[in-house]
N, C-alpha and C. Protein backbone atom coordinates (compact mmCIF):
# COMPACT_ATOMS: atom_id res chain seq x y z
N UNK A 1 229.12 95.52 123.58
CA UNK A 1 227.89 96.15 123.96
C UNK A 1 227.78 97.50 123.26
N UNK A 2 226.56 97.94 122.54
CA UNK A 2 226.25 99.19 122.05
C UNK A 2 226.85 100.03 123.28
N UNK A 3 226.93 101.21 122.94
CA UNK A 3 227.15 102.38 123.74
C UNK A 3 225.87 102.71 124.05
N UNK A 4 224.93 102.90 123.82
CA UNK A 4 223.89 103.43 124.37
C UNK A 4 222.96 102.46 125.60
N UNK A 5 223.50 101.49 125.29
CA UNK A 5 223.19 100.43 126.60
C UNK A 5 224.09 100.69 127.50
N UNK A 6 225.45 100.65 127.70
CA UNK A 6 226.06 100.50 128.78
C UNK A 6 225.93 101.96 129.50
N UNK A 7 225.21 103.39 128.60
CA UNK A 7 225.40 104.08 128.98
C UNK A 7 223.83 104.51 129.90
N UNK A 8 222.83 103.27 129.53
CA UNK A 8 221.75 103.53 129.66
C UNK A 8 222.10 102.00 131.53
N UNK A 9 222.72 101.68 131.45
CA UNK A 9 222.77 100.67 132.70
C UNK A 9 223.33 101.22 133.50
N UNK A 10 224.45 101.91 133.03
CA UNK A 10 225.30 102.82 134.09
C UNK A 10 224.58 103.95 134.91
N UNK A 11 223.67 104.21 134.59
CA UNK A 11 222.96 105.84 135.10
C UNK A 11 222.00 105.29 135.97
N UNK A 12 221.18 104.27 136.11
CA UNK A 12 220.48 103.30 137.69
C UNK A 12 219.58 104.35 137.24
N UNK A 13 218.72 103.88 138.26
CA UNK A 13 217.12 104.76 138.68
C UNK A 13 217.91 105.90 139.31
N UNK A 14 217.41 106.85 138.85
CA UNK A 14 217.58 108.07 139.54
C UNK A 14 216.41 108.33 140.60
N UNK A 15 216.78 109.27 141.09
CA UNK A 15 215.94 109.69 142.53
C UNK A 15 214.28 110.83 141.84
N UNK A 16 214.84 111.36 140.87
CA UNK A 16 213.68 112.05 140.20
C UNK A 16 213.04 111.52 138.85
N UNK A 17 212.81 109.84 139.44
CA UNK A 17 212.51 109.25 138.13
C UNK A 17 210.51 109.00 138.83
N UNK A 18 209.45 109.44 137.45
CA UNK A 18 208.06 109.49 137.71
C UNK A 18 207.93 108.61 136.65
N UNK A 19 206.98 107.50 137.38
CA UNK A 19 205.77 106.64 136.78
C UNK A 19 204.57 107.66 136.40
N UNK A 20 204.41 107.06 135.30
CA UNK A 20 202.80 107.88 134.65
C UNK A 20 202.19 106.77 134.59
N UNK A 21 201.11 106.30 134.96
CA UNK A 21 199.83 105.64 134.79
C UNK A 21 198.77 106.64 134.59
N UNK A 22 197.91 105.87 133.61
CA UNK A 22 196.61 106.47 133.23
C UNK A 22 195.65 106.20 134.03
N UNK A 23 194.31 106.71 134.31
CA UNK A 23 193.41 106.86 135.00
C UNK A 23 192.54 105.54 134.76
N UNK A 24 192.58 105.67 133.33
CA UNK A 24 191.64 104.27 132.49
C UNK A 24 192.34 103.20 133.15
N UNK A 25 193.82 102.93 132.84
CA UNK A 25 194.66 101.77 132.89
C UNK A 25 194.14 101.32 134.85
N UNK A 26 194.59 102.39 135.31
CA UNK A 26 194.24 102.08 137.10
C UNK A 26 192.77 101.49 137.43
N UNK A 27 191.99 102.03 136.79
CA UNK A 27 190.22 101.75 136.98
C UNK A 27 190.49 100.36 136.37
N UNK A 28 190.98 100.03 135.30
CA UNK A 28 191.06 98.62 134.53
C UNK A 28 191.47 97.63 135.46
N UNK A 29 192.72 98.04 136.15
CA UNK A 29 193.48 97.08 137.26
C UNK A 29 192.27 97.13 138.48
N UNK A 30 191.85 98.10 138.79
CA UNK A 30 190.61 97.94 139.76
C UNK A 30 189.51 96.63 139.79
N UNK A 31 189.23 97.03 138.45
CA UNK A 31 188.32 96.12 138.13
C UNK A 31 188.60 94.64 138.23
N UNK A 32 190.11 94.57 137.35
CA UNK A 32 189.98 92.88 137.75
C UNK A 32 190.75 92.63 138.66
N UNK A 33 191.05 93.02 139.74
CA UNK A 33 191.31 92.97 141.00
C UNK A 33 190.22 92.01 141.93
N UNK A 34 188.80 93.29 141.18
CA UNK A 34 187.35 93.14 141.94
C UNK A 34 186.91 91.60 141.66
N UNK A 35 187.01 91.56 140.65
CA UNK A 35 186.47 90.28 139.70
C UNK A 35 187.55 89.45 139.92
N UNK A 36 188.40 89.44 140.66
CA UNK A 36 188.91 88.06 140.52
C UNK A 36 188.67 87.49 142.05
N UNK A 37 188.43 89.14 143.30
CA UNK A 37 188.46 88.53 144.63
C UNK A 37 187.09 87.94 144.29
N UNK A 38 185.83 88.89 143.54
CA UNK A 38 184.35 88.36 143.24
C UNK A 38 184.34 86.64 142.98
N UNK A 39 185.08 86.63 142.38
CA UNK A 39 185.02 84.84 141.84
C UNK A 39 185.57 84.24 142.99
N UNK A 40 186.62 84.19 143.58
CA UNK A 40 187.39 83.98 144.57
C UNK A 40 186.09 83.62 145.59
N UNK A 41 185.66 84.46 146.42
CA UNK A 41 184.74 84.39 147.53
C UNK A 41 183.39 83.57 146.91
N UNK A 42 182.97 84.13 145.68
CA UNK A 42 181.97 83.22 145.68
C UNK A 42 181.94 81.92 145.41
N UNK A 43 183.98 81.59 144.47
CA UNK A 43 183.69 80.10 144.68
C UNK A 43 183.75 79.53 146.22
N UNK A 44 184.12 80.30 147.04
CA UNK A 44 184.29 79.76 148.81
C UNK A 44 183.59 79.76 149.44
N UNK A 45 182.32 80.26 148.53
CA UNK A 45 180.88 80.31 149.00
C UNK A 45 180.41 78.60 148.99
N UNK A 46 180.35 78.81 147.36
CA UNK A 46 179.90 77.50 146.85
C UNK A 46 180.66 76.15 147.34
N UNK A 47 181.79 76.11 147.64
CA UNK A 47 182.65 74.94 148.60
C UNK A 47 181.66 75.30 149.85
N UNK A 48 181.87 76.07 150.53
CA UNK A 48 181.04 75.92 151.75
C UNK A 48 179.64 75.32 151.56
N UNK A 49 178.71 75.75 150.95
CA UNK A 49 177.74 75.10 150.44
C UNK A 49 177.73 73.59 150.23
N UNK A 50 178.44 73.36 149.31
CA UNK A 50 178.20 71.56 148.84
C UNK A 50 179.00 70.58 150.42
N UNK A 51 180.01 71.25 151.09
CA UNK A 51 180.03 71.13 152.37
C UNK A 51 179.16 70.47 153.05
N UNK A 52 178.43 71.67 153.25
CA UNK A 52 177.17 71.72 154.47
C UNK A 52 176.04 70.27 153.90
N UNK A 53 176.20 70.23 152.80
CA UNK A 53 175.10 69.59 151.33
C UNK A 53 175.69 68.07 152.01
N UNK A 54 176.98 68.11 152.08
CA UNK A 54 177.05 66.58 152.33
C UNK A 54 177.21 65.60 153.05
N UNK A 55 177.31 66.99 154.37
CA UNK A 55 177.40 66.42 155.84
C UNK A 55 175.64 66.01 155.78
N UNK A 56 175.09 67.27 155.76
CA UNK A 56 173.21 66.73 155.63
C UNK A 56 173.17 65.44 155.00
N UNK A 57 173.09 64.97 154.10
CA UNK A 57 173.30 63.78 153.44
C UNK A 57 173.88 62.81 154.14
N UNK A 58 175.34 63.17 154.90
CA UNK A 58 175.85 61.69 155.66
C UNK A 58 174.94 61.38 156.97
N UNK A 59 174.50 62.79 157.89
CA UNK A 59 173.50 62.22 158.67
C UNK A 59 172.21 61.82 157.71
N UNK A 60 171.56 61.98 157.02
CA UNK A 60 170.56 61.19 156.26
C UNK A 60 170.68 59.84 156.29
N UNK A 61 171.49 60.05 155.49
CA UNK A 61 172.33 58.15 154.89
C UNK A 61 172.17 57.11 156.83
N UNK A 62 173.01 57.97 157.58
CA UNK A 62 172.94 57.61 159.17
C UNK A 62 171.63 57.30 159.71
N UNK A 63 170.69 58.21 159.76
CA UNK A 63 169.45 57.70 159.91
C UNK A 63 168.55 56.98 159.11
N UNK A 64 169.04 56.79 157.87
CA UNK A 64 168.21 55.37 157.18
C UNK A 64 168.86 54.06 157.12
N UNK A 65 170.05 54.45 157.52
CA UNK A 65 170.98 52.74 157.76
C UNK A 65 169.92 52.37 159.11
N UNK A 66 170.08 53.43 160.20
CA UNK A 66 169.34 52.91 161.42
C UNK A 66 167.88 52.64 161.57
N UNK A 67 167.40 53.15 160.34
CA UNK A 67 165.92 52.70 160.23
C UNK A 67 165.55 51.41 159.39
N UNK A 68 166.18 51.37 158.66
CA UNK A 68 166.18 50.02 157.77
C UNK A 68 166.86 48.74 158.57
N UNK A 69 167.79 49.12 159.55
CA UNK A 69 168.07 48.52 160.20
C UNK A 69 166.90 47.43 161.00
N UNK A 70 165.97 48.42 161.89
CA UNK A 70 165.18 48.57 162.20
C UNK A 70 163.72 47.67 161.96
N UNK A 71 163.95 47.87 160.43
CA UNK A 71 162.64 47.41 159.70
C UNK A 71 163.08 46.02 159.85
N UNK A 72 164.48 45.32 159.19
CA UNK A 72 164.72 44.18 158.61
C UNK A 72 164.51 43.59 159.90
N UNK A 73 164.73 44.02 161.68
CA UNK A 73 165.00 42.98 162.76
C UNK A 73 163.28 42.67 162.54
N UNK A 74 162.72 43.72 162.64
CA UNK A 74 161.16 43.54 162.49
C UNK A 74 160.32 42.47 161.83
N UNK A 75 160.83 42.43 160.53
CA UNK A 75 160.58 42.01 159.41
C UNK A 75 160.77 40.18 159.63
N UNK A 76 162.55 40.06 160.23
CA UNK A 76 162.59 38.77 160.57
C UNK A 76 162.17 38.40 161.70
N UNK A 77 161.54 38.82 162.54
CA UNK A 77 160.81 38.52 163.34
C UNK A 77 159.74 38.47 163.01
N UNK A 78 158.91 38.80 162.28
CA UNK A 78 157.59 38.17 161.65
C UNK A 78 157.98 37.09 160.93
N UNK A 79 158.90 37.48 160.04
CA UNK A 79 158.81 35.70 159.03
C UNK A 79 158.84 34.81 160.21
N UNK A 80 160.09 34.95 161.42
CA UNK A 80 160.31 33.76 161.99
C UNK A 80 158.64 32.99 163.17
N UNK A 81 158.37 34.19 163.25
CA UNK A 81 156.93 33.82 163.37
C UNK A 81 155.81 33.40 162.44
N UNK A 82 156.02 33.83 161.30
CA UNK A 82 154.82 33.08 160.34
C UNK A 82 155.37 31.62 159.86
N UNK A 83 157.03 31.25 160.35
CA UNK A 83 157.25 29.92 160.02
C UNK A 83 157.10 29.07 160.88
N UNK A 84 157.04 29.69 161.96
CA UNK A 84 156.68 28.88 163.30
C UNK A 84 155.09 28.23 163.22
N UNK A 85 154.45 29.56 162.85
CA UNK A 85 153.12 28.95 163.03
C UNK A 85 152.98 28.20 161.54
N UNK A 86 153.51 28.39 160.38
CA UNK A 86 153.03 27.21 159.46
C UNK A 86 153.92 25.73 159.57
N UNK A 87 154.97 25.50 160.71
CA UNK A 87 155.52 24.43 160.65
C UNK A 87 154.52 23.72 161.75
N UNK A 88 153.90 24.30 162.93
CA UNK A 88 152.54 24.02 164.00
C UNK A 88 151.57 23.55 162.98
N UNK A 89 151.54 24.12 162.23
CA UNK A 89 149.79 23.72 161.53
C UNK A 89 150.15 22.20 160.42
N UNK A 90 151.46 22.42 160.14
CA UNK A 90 151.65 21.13 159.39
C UNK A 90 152.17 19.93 160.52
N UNK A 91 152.48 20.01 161.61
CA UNK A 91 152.92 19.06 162.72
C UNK A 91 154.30 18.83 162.75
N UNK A 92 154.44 20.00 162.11
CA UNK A 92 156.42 19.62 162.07
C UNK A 92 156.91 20.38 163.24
N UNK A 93 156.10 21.04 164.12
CA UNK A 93 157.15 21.59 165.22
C UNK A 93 155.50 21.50 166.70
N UNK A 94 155.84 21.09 167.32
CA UNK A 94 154.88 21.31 168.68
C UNK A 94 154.88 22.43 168.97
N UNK A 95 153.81 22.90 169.39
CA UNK A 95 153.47 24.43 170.04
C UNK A 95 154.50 24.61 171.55
């Protein structure tokens, strides 16, 4: 080992040892601090959003299963009535 390493490992942090940071460098770390919680929250915005987007949608989907539902009992209940009355008019079924 160089001498100036072992002599530079041996001596530890001293008790009167000062960090210098610059003013610029700190405002810099500020900033993307800001900008990263900024992105952060607003993507947890936007998850919350498409959320809310798709529960609306599953009740949607819920109330048109039950309406279409709805239509088709309807629906075969007329055909089964318009076959009734055209199998009457041809004599294939008694009233």
């Amino acid at each position: 080992m160089p001498r100036e390493l072992t002599m530079a490992t041996n001596k530890g942090i001293s008790e009167d040892a000062q960090i210098h940071i610059s003013v610029a460098f700190l405002l810099k770390a500020m900033a993307a601090v800001a900008i990263v919680t900024g992105s952060w929250y607003q993507a947890q915005m936007k998850f919350a959003e498409q959320e809310r987007r798709i529960k609306d949608l599953e009740e949607k989907i819920t109330v048109l299963n039950a309406s279409v539902e709805g239509m088709e009992t309807q629906h075969i209940k007329d055909l089964e009535e318009t076959n009734k009355t055209l199998m009457q008019r041809l004599g294939l079924k008694k009233p």
